[in-house]
Protein backbone atom coordinates (compact mmCIF):
# COMPACT_ATOMS: atom_id res chain seq x y z
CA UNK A 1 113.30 97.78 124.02
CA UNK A 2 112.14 97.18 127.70
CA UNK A 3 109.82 94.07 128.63
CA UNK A 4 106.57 94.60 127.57
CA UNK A 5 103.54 94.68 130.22
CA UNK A 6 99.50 93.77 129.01
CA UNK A 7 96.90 96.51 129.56
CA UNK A 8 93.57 94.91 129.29
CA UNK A 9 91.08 97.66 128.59
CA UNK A 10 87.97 97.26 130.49
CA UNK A 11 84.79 95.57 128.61
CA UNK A 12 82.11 98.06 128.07
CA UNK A 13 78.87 97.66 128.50
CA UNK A 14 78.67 96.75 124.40
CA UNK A 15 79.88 92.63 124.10
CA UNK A 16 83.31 92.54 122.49
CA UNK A 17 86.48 91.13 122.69
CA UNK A 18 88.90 91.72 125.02
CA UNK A 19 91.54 94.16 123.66
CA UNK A 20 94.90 94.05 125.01
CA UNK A 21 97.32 97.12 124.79
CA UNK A 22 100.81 96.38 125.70
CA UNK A 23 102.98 99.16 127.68
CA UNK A 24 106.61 98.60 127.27
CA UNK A 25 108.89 99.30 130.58
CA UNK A 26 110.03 102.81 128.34
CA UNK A 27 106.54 103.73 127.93
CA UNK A 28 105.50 103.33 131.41
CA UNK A 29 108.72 105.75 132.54
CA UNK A 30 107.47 107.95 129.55
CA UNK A 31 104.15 107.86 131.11
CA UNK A 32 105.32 108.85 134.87
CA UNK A 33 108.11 111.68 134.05
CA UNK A 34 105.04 113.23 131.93
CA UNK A 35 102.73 112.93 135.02
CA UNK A 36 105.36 114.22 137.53
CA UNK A 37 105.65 116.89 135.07
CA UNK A 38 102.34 117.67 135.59
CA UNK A 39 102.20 117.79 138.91
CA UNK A 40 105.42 120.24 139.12
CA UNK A 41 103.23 122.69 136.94
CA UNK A 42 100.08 122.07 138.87
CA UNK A 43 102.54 123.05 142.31
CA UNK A 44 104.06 125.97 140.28
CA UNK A 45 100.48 127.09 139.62
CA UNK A 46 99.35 127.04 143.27
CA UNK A 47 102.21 129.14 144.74
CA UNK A 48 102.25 130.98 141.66
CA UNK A 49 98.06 131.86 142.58
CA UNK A 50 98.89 132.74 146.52
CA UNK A 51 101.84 134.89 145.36
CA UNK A 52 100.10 137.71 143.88
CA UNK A 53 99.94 141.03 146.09
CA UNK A 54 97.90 140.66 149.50
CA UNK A 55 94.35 139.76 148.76
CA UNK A 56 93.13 141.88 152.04
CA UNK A 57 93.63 145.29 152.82
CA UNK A 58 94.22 144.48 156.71
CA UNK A 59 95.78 148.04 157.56
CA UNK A 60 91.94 148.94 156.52
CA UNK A 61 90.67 146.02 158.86
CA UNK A 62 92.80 146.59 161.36
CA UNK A 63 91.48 150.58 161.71
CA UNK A 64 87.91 148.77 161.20
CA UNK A 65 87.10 145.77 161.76
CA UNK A 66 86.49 143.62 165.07
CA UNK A 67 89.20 141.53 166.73
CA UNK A 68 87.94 138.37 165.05
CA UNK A 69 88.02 140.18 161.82
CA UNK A 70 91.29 140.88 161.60
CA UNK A 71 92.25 137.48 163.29
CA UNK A 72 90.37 136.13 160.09
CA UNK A 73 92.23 138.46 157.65
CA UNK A 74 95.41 137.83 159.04
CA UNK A 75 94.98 133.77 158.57
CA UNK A 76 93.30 133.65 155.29
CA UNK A 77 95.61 132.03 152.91
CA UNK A 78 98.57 132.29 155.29
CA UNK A 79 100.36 129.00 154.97
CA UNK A 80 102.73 128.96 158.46
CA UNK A 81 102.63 126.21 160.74
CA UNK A 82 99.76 127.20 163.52
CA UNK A 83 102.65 128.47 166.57
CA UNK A 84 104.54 131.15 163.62
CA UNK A 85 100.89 131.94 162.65
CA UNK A 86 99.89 132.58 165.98
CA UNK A 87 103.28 134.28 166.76
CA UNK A 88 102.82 136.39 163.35
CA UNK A 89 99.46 137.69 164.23
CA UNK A 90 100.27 139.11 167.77
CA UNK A 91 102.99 140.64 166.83
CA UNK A 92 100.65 142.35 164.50
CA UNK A 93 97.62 142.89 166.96
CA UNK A 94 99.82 143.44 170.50
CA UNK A 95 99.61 147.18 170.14
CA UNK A 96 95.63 147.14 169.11
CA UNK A 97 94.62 144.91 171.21
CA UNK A 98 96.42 145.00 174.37
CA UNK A 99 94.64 142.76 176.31
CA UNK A 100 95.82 139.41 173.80
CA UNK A 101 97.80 137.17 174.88
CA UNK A 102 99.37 134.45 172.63
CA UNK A 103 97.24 131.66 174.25
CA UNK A 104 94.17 134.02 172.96
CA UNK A 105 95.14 134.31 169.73
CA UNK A 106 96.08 130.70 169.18
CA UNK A 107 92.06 130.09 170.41
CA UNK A 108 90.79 132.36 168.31
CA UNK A 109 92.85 131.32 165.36
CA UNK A 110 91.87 127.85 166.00
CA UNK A 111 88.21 128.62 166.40
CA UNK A 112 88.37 131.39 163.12
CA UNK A 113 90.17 129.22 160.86
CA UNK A 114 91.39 125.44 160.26
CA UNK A 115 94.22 124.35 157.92
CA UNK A 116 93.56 122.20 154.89
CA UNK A 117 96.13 120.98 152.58
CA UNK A 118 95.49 121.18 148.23
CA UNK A 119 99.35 119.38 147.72
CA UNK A 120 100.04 115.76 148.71
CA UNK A 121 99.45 114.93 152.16
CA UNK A 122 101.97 113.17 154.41
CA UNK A 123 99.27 110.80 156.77
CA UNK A 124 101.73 110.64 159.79
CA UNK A 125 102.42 114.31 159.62
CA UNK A 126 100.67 116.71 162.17
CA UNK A 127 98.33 118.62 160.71
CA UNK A 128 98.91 122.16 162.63
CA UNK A 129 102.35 122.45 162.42
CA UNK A 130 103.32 120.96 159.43
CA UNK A 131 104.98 123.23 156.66
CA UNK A 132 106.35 120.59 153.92
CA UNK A 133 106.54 122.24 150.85
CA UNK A 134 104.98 119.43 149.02
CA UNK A 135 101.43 119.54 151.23
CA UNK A 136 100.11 122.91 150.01
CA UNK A 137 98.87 124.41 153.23
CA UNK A 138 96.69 127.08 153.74
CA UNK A 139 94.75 128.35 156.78
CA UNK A 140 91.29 129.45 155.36
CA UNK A 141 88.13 131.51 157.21
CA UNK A 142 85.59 129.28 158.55
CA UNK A 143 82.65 132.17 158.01
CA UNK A 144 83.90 134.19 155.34
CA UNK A 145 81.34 136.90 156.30
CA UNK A 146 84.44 137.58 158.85
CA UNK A 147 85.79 138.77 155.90
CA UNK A 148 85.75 142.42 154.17
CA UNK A 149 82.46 142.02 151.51
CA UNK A 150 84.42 143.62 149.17
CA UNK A 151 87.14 141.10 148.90
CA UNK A 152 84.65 137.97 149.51
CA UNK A 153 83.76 137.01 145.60
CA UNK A 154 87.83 136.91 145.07
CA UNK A 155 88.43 134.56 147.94
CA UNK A 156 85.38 132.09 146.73
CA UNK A 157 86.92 132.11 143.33
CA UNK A 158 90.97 131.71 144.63
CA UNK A 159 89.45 128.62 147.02
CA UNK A 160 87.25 126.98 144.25
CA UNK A 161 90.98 127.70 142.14
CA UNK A 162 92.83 125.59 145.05
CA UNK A 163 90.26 123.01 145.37
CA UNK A 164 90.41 122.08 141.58
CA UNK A 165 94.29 122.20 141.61
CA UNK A 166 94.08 119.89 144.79
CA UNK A 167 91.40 117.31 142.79
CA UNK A 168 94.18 117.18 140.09
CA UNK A 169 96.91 116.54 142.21
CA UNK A 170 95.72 113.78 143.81
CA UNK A 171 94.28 112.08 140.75
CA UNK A 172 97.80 112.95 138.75
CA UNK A 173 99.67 111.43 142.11
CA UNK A 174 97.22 108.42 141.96
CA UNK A 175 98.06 107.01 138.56
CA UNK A 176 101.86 107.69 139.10
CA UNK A 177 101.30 105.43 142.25
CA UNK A 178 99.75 102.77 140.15
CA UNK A 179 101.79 103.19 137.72
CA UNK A 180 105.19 102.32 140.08
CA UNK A 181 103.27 99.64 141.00
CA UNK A 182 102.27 97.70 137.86
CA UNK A 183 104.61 95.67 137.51
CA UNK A 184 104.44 94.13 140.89
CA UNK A 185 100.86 94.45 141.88
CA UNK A 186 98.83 91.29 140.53
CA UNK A 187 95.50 93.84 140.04
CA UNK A 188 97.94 96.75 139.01
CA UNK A 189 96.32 96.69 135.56
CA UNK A 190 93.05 97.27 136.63
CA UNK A 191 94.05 100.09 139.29
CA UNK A 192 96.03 101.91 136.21
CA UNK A 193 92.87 102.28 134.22
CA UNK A 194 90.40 102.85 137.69
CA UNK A 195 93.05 105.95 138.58
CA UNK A 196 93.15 107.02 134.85
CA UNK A 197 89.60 106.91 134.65
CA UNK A 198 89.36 109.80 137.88
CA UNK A 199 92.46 111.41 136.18
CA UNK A 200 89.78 112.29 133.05
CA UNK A 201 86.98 113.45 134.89
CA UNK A 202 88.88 116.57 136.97
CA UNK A 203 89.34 119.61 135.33
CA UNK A 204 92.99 120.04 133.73
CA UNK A 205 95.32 122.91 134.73
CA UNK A 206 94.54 124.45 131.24
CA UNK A 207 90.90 123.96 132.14
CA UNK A 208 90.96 125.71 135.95
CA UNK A 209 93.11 128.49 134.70
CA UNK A 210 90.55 129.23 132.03
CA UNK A 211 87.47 128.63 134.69
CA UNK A 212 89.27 130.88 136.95
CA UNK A 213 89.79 133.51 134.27
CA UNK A 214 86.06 133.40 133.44
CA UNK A 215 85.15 133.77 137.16
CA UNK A 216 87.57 136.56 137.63
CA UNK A 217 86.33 138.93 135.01
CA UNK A 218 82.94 139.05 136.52
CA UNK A 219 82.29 141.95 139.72
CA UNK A 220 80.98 141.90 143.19
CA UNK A 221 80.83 138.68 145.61
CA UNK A 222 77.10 137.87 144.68
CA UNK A 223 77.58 137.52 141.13
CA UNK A 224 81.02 136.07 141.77
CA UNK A 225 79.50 133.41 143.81
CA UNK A 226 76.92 132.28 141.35
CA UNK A 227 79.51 132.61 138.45
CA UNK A 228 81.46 129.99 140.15
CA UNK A 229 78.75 128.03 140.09
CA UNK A 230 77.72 128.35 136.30
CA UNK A 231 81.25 128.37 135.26
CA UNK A 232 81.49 125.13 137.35
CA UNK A 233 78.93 123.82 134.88
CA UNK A 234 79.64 125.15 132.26
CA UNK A 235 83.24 123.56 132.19
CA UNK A 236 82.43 120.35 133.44
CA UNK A 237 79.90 120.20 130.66
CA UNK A 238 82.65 120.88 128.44
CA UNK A 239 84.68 118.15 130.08
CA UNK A 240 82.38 115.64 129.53
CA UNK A 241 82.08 116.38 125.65
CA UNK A 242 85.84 116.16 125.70
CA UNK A 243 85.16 112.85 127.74
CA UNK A 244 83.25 111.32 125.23
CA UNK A 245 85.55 112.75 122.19
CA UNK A 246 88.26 110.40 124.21
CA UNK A 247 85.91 108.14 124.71
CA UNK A 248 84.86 107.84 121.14
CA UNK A 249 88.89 107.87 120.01
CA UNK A 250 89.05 104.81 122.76
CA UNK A 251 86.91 102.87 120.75
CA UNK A 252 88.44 103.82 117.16
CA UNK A 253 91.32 102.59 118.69
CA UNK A 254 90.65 99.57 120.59
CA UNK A 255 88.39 98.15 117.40
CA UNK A 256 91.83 98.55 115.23
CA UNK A 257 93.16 97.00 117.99
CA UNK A 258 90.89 94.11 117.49
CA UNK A 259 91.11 93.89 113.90
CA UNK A 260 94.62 93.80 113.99
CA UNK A 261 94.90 91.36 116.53
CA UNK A 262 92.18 88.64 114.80
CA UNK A 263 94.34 89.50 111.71
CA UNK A 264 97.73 88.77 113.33
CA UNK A 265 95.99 85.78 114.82
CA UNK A 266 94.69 84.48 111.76
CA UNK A 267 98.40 85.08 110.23
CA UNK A 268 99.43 83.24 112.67
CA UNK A 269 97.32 80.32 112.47
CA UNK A 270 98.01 80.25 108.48
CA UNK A 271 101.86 80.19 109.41
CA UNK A 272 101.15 77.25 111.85
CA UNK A 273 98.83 75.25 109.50
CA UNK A 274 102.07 75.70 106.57
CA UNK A 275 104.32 74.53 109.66
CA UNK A 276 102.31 71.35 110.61
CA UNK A 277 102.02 70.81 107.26
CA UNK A 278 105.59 71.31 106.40
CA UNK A 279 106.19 68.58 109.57
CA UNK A 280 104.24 66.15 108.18
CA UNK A 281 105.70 66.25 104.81
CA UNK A 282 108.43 65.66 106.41
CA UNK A 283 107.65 63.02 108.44
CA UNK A 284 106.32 61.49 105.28
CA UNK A 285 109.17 61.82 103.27
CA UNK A 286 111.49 60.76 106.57
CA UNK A 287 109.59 57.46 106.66
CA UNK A 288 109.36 56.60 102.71
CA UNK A 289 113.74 57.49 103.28
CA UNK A 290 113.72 54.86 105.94
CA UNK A 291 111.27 52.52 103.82
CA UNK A 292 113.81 52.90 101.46
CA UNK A 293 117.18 52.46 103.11
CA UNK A 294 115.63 49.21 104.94
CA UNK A 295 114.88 47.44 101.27
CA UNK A 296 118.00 48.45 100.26
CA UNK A 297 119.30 47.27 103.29
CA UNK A 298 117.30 44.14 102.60
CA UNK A 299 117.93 43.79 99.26
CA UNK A 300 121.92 43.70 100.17
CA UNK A 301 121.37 41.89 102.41
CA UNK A 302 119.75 38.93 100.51
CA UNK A 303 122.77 39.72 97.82
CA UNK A 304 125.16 38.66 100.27
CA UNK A 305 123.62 35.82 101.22
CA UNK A 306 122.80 34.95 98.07
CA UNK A 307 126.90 35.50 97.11
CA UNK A 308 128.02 33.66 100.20
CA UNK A 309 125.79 30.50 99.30
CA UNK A 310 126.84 30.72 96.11
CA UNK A 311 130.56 31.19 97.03
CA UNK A 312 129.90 27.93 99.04
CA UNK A 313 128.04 26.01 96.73
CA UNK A 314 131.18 26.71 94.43
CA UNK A 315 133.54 25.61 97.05
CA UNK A 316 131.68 22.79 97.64
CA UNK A 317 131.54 21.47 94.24
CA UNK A 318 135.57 22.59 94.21
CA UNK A 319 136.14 19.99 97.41
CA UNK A 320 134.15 17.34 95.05
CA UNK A 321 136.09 17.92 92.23
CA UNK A 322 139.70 17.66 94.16
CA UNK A 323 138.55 14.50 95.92
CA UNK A 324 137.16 13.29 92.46
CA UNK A 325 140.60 13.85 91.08
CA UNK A 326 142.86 12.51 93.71
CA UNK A 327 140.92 9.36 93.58
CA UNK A 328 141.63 9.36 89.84
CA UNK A 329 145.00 9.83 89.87
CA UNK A 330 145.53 6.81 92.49
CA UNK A 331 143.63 4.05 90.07
């Protein structure tokens, strides 16, 4: 069994005692390899939603649509660093649009779309041309209406999927931080239950999948659009029943907690009431042994002397006695 670490739970608003819950070092590993889990599954999700069949007809956009219009279906959801992109999408456009250049397509990629990252960001990393696997990029539309009508609801509901798998990402990757930390962080306690707090309030991957299925089965961008919305709601609402379910189970547990804790603690003040106890008997009994060994001690002592003045008294009247019979024996 690992050392054991103390979890305060935070005081609610209610007044009761502090309940501590104690994480052992196994636990807390437990507790990380099931959150990198997670986050492996939320990853696997993301590539798993941009690697479905293209989303754009852009043969039909390219015999179409304007120059920007293709620019913008070319980008959306492309994921290469901003020089491939821009080296991608002349390649593509050379022979339509003669007059491009590469410097004109990397302005009017740059003024079309922008690149956001939904994985884990790497601060000193440059934001353009980038391509770690691990930061989720994807160049999106700035005006969607750039984009085919027909295909507009589907990109609302595959952003609002990326944006919810992002949320959970970086809540999952928050705890696990805290986590790594608790042991050496003197307010790691406190950041543990602050990160696991924003863990429960974004949707689960369970929970976007099934908002994204909802979304999905409805038609045409308008509706789309304000499905996202009410399915938005609708979930979260659901989320915060679930919250207060946990919530509710919190409480169950921390007031077992509590009861178990005054009883161990009144256990243990019974066991140290029969120990002082025990110690004083002892003491007692110690000092009526001592009492005892110093009369005896006394008492043989006073023997002796009493032998020894008797063994000289004796010895004494002896000397008398010889003197009494020499003197005797010379009349």
């Amino acid at each position: 069994m690992g050392d054991a670490m103390v979890v305060d739970v935070p005081k609610k608003s209610t007044k009761r005692k502090r309940v501590e819950l104690v994480m052992s070092t196994e636990e807390r590993e437990a507790r990380i390899g099931a959150l990198r889990g997670e986050l492996d599954s939320l990853f696997k999700y993301y590539n798993e939603s941009l690697s479905r069949d293209a989303l754009i007809d852009v043969d039909s956009v390219k015999a179409n649509g304007s120059t920007n219009s293709m620019i913008a279906s070319l980008l959306e959801e492309n994921s290469l660093p901003l020089s491939k992109l821009v080296e991608s999408i002349f390649s593509t456009l050379k022979e339509k649009e003669g007059s491009m250049t590469p410097a004109s397509v990397k302005s009017a990629v740059l003024l079309i779309g922008q690149r956001s990252f939904y994985g884990v960001q790497n601060p000193n990393a440059d934001v353009l041309e980038d391509d770690s696997p691990s930061s989720l990029w994807c160049w999106e539309t700035r005006d969607i209406k750039l984009l085919p009508k027909s295909f507009r609801g589907a990109i609302k509901i595959r952003r609002t999927c990326r944006k919810k798998i992002h949320e959970r990402i970086t809540a999952v990757s928050d705890v696990i931080t805290e986590l790594m930390k608790l042991e050496s962080a003197s307010n790691g306690v406190q950041k543990v239950l602050k990160a696991s707090e924003r863990l429960i309030k974004v949707l689960s991957e369970v929970e976007i999948r099934s908002l994204v299925e909802k979304m999905e089965q409805k038609n045409g961008a308008d509706v789309a659009e304000k499905e996202v919305k009410r399915e938005e709601k609708l979930v979260v609402k659901q989320l915060e029943k679930n919250k207060r379910e946990v919530e509710k189970e919190k409480l169950r547990i921390e007031r077992e907690l509590l009861k178990e804790k005054l009883q161990n603690e009144k256990e243990m003040k019974r066991l140290q009431d029969e120990a002082e106890k025990e110690e004083k008997r002892r003491e007692i009994e110690m000092k009526k042994q001592l009492k005892k060994q110093q009369e005896e001690a006394e008492k043989e002592q006073k023997r002796k002397e009493k032998e020894e003045a008797e063994q000289k008294k004796q010895l004494a009247l002896q000397k008398q006695a010889s003197i009494l019979e020499r003197f005797l024996k010379k009349k």
